[in-house]
N, C-alpha and C. Protein backbone atom coordinates (compact mmCIF):
# COMPACT_ATOMS: atom_id res chain seq x y z
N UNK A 1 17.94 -17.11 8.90
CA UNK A 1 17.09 -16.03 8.42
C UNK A 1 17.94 -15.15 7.51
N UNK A 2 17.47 -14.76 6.21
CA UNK A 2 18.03 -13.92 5.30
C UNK A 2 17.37 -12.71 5.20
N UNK A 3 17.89 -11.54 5.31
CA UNK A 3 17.47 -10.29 4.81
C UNK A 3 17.76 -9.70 3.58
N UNK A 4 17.20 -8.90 2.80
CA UNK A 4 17.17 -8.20 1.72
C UNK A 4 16.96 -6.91 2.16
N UNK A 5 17.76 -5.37 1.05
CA UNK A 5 16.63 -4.24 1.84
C UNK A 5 17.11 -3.55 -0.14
N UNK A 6 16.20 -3.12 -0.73
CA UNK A 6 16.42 -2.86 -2.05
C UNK A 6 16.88 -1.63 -1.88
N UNK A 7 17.99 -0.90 -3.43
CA UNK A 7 18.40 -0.23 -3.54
C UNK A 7 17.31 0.72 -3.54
N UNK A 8 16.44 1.13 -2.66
CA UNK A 8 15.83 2.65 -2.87
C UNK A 8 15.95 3.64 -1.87
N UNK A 9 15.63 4.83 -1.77
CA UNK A 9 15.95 5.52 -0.51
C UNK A 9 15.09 5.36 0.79
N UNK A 10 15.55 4.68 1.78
CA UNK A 10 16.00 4.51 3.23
C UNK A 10 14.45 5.00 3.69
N UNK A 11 13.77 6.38 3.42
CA UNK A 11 12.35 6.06 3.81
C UNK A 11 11.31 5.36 3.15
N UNK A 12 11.26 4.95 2.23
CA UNK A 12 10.58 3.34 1.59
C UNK A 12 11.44 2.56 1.48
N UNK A 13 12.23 2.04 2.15
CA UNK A 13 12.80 0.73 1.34
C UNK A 13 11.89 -0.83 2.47
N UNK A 14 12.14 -1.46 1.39
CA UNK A 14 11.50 -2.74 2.02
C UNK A 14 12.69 -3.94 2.64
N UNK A 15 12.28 -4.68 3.54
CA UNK A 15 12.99 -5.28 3.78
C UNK A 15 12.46 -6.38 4.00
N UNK A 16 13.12 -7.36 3.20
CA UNK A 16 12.62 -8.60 2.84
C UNK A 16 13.36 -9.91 3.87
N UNK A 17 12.71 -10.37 4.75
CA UNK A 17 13.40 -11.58 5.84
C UNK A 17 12.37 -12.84 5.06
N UNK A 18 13.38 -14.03 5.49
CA UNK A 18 12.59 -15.24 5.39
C UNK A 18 12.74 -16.13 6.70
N UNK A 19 11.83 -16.03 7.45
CA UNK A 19 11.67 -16.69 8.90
C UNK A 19 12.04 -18.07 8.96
N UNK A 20 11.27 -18.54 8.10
CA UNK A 20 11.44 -19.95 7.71
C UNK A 20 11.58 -20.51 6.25
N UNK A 21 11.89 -21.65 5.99
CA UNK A 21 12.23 -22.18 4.39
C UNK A 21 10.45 -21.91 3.75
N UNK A 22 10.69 -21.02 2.38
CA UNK A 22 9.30 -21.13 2.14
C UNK A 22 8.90 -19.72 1.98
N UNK A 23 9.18 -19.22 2.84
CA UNK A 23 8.01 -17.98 3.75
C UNK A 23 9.39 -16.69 3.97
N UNK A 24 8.86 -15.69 3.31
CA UNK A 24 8.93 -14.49 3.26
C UNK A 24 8.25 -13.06 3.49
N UNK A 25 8.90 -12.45 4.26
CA UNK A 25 7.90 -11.08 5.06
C UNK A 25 8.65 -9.99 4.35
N UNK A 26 7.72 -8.93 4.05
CA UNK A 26 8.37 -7.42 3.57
C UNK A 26 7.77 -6.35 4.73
N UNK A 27 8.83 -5.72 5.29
CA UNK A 27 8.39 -4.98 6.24
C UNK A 27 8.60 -3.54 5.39
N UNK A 28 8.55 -2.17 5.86
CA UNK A 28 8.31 -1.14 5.36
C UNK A 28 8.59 -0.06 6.89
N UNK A 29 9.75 0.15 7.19
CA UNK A 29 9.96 1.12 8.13
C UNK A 29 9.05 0.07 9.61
N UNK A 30 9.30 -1.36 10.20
CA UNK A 30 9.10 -1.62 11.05
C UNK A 30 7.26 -2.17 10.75
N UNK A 31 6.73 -1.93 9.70
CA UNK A 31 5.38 -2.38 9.21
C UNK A 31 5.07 -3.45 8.57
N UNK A 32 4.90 -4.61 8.85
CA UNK A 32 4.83 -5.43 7.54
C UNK A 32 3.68 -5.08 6.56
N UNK A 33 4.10 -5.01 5.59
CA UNK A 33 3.00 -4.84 4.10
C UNK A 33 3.08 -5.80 3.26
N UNK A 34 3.60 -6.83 3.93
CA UNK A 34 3.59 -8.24 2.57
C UNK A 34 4.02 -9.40 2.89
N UNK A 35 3.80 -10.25 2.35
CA UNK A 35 4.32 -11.80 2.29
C UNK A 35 4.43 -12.56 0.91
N UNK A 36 4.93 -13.79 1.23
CA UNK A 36 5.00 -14.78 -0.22
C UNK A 36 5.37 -15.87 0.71
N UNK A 37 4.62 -17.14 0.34
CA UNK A 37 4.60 -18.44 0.42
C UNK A 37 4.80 -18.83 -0.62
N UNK A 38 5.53 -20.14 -0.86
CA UNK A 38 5.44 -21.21 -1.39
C UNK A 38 4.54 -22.38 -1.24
N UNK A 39 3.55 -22.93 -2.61
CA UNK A 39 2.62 -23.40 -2.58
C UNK A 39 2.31 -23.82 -3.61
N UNK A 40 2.44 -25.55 -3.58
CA UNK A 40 2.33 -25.80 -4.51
C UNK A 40 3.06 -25.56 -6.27
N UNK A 41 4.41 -25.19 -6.00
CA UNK A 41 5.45 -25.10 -7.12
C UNK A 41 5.13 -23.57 -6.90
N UNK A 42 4.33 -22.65 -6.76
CA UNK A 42 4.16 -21.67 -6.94
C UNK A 42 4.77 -20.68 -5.27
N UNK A 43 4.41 -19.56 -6.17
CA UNK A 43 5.09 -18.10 -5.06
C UNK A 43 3.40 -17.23 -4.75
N UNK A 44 3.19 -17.25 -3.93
CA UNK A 44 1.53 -16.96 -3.47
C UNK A 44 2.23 -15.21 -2.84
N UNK A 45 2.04 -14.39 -3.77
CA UNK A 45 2.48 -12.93 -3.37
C UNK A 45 1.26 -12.46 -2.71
N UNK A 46 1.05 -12.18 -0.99
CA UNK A 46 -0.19 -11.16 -0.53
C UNK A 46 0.31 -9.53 0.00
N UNK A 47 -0.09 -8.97 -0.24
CA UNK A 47 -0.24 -7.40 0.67
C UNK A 47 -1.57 -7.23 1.52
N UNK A 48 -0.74 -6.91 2.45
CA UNK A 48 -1.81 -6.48 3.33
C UNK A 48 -2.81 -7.94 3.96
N UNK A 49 -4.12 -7.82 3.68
CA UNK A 49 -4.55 -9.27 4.02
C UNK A 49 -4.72 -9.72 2.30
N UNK A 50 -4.87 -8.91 1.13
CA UNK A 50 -5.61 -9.18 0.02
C UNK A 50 -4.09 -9.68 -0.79
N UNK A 51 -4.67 -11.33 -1.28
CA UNK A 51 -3.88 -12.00 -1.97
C UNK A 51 -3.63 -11.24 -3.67
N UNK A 52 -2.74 -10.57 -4.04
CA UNK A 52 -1.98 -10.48 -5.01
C UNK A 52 -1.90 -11.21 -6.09
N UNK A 53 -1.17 -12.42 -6.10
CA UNK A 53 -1.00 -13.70 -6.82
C UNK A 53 -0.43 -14.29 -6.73
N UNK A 54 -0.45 -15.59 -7.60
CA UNK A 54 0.42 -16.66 -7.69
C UNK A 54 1.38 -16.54 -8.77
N UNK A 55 2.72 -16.30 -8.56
CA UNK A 55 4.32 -16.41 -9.63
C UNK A 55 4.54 -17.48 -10.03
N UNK A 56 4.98 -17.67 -11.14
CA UNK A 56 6.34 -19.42 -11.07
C UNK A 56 7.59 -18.97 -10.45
N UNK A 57 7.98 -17.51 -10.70
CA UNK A 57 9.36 -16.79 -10.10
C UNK A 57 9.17 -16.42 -8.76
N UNK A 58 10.31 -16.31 -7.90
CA UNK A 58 10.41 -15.19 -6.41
C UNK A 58 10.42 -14.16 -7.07
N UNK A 59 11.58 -13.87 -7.92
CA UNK A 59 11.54 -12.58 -8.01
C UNK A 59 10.06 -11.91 -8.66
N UNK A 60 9.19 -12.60 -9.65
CA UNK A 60 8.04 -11.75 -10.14
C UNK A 60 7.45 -11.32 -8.64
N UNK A 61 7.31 -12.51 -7.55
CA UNK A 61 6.87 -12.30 -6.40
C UNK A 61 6.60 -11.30 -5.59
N UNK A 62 8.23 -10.83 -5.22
CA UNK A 62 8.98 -10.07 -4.70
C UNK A 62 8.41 -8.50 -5.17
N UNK A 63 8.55 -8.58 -6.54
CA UNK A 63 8.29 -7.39 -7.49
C UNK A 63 6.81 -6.86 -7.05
N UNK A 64 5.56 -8.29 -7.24
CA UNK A 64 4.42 -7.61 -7.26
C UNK A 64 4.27 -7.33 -5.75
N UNK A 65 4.96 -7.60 -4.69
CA UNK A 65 4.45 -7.19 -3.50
C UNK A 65 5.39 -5.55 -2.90
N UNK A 66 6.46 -5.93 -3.64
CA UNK A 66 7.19 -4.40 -3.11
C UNK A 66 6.38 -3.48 -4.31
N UNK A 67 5.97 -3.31 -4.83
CA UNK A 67 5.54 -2.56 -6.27
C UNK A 67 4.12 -1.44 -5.50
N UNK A 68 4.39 -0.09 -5.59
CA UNK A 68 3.64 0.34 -5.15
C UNK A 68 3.14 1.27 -6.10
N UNK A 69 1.46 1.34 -6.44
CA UNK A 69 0.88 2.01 -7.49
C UNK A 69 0.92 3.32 -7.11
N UNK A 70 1.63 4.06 -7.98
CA UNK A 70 1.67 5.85 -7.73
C UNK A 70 0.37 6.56 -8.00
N UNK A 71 -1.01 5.38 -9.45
CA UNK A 71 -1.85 6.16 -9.34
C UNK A 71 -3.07 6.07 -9.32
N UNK A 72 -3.09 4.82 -8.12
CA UNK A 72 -4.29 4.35 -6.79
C UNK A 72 -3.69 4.89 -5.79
N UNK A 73 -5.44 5.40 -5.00
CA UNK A 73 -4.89 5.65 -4.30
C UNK A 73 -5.24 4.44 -2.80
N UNK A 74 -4.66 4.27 -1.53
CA UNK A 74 -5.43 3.53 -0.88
C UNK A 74 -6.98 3.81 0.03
N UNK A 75 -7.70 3.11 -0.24
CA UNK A 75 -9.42 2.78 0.26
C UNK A 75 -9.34 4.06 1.36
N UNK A 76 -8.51 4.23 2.10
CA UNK A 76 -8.73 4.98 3.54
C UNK A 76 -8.58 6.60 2.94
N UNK A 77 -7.63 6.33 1.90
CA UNK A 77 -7.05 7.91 1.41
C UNK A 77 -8.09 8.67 0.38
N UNK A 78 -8.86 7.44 -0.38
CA UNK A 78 -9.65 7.81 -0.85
C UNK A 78 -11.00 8.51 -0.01
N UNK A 79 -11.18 7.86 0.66
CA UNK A 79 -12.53 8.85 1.41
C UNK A 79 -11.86 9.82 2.13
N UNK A 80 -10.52 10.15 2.84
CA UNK A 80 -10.17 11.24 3.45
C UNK A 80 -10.57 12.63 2.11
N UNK A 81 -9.81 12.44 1.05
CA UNK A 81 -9.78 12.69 0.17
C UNK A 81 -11.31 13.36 -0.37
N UNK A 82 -12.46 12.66 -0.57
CA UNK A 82 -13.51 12.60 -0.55
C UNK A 82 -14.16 13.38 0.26
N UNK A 83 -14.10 13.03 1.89
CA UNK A 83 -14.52 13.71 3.12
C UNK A 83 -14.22 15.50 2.60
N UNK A 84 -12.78 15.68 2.60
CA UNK A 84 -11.79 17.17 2.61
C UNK A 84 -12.92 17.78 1.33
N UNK A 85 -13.19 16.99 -0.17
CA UNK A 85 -13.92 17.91 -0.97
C UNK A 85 -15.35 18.28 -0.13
N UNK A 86 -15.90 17.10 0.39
CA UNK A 86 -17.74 17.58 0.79
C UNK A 86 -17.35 18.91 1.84
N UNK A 87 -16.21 18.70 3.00
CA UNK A 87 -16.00 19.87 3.65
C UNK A 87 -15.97 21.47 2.74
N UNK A 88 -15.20 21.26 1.26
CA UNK A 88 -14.51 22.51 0.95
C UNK A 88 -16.04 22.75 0.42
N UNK A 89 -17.11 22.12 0.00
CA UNK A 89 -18.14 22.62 -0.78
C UNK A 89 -19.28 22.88 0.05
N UNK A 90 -19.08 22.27 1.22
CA UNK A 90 -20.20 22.79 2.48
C UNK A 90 -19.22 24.46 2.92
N UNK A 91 -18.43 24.69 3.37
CA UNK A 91 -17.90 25.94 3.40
C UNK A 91 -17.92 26.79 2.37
N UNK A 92 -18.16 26.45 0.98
CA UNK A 92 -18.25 27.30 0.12
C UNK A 92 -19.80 27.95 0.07
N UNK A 93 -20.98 26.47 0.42
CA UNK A 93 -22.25 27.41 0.45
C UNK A 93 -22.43 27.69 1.22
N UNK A 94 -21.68 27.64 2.35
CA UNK A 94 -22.23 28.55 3.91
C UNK A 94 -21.90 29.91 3.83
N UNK A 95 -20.26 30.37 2.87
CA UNK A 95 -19.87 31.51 2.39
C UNK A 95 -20.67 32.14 1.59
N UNK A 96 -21.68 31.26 0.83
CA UNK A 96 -22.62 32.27 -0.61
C UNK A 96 -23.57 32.34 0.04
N UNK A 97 -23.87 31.75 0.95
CA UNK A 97 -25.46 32.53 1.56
C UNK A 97 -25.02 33.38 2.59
N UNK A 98 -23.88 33.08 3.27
CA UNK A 98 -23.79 34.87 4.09
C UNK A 98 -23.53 35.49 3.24
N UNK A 99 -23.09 35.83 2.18
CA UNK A 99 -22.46 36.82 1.40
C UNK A 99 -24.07 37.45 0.87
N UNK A 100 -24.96 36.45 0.64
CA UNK A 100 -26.19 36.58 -0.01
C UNK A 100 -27.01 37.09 1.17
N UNK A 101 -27.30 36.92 2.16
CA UNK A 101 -28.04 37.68 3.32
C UNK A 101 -27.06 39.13 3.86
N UNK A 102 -26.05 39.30 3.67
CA UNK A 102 -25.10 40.32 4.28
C UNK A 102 -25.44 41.58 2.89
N UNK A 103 -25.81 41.32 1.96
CA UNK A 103 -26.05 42.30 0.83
C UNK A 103 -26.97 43.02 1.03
């Protein structure tokens, strides 16, 4: 088994093991967030359960699965996100109609 852990700072860094010939895991602070198989001449990069792609390189592999978009956000963060505005705008008209009956 080989490990990798990339030059970044220590609370993201990934760490890349290969269990078996072939097959590669990226963990993330004890999480796995990725894989790559070999398949068919190719490097099959997935995150999460949703397949990524197919490389001719490891390293493109490697790249598209450690590669994290700064400006998506993820599915869950988005509706928190979402949820927090409908809250701030339901508190805002609960504030204008007391303000509007208190006059």
């Amino acid at each position: 088994m080989t490990q990798h852990v990339h030059d970044m700072d220590t609370g993201s860094a990934v760490r890349w093991t290969s269990p078996e010939r072939g097959e590669w895991t990226a963990d993330r602070n004890g999480t796995v967030v990725g894989g790559i198989h070999r398949d068919e001449g190719r490097y099959v990069a997935t995150r999460g359960r949703r397949t990524v792609g197919r490389y001719r390189s490891l390293d493109a592999a490697l790249a598209a699965v450690d590669h994290r978009g700064l400006t998506t956000l993820a599915p869950n963060r988005t509706w928190a996100v979402m949820l927090a505005g409908i809250n701030i705008g339901i508190v805002a008209a609960i504030s204008l109609v007391a303000t509007a009956i208190l006059r």
